[in-house]
Protein backbone atom coordinates (compact mmCIF):
# COMPACT_ATOMS: atom_id res chain seq x y z
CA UNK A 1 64.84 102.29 93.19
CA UNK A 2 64.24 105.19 91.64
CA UNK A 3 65.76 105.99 87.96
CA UNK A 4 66.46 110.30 87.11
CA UNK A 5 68.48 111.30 84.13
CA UNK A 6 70.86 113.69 84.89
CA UNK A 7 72.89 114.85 87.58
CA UNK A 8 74.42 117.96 88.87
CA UNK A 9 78.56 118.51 90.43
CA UNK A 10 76.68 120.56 93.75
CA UNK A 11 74.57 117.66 93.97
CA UNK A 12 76.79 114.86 93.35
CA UNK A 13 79.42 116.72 95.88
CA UNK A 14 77.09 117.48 98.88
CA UNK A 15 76.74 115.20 102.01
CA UNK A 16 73.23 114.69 103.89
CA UNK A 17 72.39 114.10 107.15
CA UNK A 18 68.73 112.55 105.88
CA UNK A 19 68.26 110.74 102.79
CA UNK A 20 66.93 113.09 99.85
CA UNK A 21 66.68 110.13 97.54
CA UNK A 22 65.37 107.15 97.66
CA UNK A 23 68.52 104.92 98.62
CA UNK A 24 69.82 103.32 95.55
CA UNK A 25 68.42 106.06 92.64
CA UNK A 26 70.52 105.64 89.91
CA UNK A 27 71.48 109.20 88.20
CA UNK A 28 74.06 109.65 84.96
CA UNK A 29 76.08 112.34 84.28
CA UNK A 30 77.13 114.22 80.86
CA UNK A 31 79.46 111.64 79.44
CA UNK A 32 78.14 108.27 80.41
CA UNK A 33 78.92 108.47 84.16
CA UNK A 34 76.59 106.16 86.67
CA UNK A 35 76.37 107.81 89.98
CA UNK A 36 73.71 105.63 93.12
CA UNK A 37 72.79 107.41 96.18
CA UNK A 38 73.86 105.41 98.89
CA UNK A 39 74.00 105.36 102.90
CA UNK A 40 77.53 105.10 104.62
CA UNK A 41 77.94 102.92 107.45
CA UNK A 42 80.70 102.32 110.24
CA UNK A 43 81.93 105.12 111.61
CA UNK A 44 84.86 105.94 109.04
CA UNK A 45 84.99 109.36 107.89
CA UNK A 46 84.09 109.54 103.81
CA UNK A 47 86.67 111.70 101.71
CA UNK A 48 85.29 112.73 98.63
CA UNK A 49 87.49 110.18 95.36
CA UNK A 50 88.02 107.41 98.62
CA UNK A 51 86.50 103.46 97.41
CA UNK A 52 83.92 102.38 99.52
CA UNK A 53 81.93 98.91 98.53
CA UNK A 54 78.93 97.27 100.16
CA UNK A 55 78.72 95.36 103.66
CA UNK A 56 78.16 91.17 103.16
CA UNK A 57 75.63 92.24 105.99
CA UNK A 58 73.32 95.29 104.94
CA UNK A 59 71.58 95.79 108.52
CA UNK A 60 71.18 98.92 107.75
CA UNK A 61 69.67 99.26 103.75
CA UNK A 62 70.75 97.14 100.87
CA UNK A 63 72.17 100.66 99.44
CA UNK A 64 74.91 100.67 102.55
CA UNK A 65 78.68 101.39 102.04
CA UNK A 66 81.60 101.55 103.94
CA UNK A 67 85.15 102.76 103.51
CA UNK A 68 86.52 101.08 106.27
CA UNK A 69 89.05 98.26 105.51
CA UNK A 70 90.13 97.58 108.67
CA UNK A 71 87.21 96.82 111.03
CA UNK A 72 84.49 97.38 108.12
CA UNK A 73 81.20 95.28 108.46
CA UNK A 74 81.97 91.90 106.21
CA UNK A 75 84.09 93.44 103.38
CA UNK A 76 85.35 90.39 102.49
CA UNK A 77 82.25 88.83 101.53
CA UNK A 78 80.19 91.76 99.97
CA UNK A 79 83.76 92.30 97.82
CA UNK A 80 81.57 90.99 94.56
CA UNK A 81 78.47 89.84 93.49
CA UNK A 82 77.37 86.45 92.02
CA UNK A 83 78.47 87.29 88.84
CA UNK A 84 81.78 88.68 90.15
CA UNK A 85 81.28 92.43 89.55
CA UNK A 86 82.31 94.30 92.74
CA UNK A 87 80.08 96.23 94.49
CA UNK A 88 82.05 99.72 94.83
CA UNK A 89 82.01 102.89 94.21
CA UNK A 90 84.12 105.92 94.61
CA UNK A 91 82.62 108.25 96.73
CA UNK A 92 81.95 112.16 95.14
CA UNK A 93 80.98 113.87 98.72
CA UNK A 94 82.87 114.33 101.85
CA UNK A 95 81.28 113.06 105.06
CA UNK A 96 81.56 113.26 109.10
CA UNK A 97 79.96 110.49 110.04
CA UNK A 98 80.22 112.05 113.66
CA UNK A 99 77.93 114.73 112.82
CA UNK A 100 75.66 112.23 111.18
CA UNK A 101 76.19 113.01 107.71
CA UNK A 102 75.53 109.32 106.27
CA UNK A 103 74.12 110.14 102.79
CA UNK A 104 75.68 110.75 98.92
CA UNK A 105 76.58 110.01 96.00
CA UNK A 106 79.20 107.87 94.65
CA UNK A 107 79.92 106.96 91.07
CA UNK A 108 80.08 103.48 89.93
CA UNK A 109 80.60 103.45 86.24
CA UNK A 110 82.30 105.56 83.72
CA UNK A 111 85.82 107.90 83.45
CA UNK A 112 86.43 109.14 86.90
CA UNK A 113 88.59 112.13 86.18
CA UNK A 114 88.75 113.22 89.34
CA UNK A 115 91.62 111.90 91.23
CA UNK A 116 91.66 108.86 93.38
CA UNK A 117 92.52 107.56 96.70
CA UNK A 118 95.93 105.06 95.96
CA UNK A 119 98.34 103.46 98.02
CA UNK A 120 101.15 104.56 95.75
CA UNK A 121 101.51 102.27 93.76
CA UNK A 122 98.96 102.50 90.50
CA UNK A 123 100.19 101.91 86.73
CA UNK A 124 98.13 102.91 83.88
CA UNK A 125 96.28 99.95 82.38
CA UNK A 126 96.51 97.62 85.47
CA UNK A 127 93.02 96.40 87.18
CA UNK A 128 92.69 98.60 90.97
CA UNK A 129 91.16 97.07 93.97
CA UNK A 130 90.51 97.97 97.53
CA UNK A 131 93.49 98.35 100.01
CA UNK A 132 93.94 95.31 102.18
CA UNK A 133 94.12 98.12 105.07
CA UNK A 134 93.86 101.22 104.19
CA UNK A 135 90.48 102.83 104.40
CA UNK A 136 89.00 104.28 101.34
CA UNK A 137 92.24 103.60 99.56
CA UNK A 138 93.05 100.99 96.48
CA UNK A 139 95.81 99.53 94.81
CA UNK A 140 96.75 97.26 92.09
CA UNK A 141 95.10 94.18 91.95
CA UNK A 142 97.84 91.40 92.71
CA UNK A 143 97.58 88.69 90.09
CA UNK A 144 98.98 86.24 90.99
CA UNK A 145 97.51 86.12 94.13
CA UNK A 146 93.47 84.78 95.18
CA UNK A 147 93.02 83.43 98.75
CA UNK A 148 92.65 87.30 99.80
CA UNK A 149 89.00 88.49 98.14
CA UNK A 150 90.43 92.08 99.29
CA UNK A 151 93.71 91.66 96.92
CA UNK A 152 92.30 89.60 93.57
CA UNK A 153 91.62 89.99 90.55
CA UNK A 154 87.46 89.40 91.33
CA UNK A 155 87.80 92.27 93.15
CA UNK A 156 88.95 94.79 90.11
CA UNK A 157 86.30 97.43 90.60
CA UNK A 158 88.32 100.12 87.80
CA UNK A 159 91.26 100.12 85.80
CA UNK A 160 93.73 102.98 85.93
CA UNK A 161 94.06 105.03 82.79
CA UNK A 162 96.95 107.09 84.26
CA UNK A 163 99.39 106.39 86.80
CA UNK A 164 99.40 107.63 90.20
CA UNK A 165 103.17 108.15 90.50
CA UNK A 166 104.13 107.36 93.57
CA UNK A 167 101.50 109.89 95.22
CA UNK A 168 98.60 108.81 97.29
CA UNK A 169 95.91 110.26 94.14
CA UNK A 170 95.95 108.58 91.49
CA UNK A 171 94.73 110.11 87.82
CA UNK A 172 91.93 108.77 86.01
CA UNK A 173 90.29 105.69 86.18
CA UNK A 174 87.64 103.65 84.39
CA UNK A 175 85.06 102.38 86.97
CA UNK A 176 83.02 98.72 86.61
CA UNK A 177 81.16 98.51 89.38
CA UNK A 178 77.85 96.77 90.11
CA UNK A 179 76.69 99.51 92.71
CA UNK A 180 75.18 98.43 95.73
């Protein structure tokens, strides 16, 4: 895995049809941000601020995501590592994964001012995880709830510093993700 200090927006924001990193570089941006170049598998379209998170089976590459919830490849057991820090991301490119455009960038630590991908329902200062259905969307993590690994609080991969008011973007959020 390769390691590069810093990173650039036209980078971070553009979508490849062949990698142009190794898969898995780690990159940082200006204020502490961790970005990884990753692959994106199933064939869900990638909208740039939607969550994707790594498949329990990586056919593909270890460095594979996915934003699909629905029919995705094993989300519920690639969800979190061993040491229950979820491997996620929020994706910074937009991708047709019809016209073969599999590789970008997503950011998996640091303020992510950028909007995000909600179901409606965030609250500043409450943990957000991955939508039990929706693809590439999140909501809050459900406390009081763990026999779902999609919809507990193992699964917190950011916490919302601003709400998203009712709209499907939410504000800012502070990510904690492992990566893939």
């Amino acid at each position: 895995m390769g390691l590069l200090k810093g990173v650039h927006d036209a980078e971070l924001t553009t979508v490849y049809k062949t990698a142009v990193e190794d898969l898995g570089t780690i990159r940082f941006g200006p204020h502490g941000e961790v970005y990884q170049f990753v692959y994106v598998d199933d064939d869900v379209d990638v909208t740039a601020v939607c969550s994707v998170m790594g498949l329990a089976d990586n056919v593909v590459s270890e460095y594979a995501v996915t934003p699909d919830r629905a029919a995705g490849s094993g989300l519920t057991k690639a969800l979190t590592n061993a040491s229950c820090i979820p491997v996620a991301g929020v994706a910074m490119f937009t991708a047709d994964v019809s016209e073969g455009e599999r590789y970008g960038w997503i950011q998996v630590k640091g303020r992510h001012a950028g909007g995000f991908t909600t179901d409606g329902s965030v609250v500043a200062g409450i943990g957000i995880v991955a939508h039990v259905s929706t693809d590439g969307a999140a909501q809050i993590a459900n406390y009081e709830t763990d026999g779902d690994p999609t919809d507990n609080t193992s699964s917190i991969f950011a916490i919302a510093i601003e709400a998203d008011d009712a709209t499907p973007v939410a504000g800012e959020v502070l990510l904690n993700c492992l990566g893939v």
